[in-house]
Protein backbone atom coordinates (compact mmCIF):
# COMPACT_ATOMS: atom_id res chain seq x y z
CA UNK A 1 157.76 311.12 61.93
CA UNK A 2 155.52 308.37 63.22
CA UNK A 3 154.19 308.17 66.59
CA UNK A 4 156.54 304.76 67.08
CA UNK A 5 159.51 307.08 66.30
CA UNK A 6 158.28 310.11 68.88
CA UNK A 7 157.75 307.22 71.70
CA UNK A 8 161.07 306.00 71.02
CA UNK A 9 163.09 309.49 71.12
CA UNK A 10 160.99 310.60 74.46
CA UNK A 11 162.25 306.82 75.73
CA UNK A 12 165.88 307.69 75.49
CA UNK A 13 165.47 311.48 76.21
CA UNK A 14 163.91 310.33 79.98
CA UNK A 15 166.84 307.17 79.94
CA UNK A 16 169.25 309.93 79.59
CA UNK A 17 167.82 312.22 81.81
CA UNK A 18 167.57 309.68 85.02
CA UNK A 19 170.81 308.06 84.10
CA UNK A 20 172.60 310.99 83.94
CA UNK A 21 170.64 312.94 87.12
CA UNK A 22 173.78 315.16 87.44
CA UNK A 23 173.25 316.05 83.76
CA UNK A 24 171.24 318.55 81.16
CA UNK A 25 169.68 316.82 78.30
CA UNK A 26 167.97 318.94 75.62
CA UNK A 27 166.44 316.82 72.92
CA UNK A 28 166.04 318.42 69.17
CA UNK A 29 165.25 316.99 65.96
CA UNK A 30 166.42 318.09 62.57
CA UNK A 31 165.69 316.20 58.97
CA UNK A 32 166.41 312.51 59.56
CA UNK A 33 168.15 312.91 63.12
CA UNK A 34 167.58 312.88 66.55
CA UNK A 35 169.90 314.92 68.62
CA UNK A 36 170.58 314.59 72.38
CA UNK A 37 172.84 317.58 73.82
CA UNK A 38 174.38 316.18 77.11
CA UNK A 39 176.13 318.89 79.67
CA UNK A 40 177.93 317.29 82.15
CA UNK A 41 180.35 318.30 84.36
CA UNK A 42 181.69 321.21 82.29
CA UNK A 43 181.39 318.59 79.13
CA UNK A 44 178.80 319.06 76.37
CA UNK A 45 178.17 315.72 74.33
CA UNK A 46 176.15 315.30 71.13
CA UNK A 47 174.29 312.00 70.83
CA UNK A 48 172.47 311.56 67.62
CA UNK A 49 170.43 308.53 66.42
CA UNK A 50 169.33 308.64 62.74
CA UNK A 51 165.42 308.25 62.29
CA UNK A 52 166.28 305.33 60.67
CA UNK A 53 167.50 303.29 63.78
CA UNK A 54 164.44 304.81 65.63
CA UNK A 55 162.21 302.95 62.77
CA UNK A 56 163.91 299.27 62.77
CA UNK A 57 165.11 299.24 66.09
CA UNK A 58 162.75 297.41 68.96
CA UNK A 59 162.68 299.38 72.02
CA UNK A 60 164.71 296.93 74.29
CA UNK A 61 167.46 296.84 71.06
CA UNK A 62 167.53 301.01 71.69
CA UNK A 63 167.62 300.97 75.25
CA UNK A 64 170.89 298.60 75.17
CA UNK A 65 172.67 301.13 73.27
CA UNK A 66 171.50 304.05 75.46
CA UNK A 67 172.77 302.14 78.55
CA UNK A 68 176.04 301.80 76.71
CA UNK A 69 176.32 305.15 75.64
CA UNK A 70 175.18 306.19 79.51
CA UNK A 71 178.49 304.10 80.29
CA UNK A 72 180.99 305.71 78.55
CA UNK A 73 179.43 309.35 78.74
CA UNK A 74 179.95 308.92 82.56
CA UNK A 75 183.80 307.99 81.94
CA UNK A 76 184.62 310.67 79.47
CA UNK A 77 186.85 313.03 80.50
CA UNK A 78 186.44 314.89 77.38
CA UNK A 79 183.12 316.14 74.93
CA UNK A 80 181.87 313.69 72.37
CA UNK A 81 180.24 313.43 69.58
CA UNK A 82 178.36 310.37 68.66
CA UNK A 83 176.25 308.80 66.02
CA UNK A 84 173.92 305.81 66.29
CA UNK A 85 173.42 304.61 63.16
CA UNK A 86 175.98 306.48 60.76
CA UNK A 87 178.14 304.27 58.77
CA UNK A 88 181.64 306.44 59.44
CA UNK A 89 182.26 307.71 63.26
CA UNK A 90 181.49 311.35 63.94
């Protein structure tokens, strides 16, 4: 994991975090993906972005998608799972 990659997955870890104040965000990272568990008003949400995305992505192109995701995590009225980067929906 490069130093690029580490920046980027402490970037959306803290976007998470203040977006979603009323939220707990735990950040782990297994093999070739980054894993954000979200608890949120009695909802627990996987958000996982594969190391790849992290690597070819620009830092304004990953913050888009984290204010999207932010977005529909606060209108969920039900636990998801979701992967950034994964050809077939989770």
């Amino acid at each position: 994991m490069s130093t690029d990659i580490d920046f980027k997955a402490c970037t959306i870890l803290e976007r998470l975090s203040e977006e979603l104040a009323d939220a707990t965000v735990d950040y782990c990272c297994t093999q070739d993906m980054h894993e954000f568990q979200i608890t949120r008003k009695g909802l627990k949400h996987e958000v996982g972005f594969l190391e790849r995305v992290l690597e070819l992505r620009d830092l304004p192109d990953i913050e888009q998608v984290v204010k999207r995701l932010v977005e529909e995590l606060k209108s969920s009225t039900q636990s998801r799972r979701i992967r950034v980067g994964s050809a077939t929906p989770a």
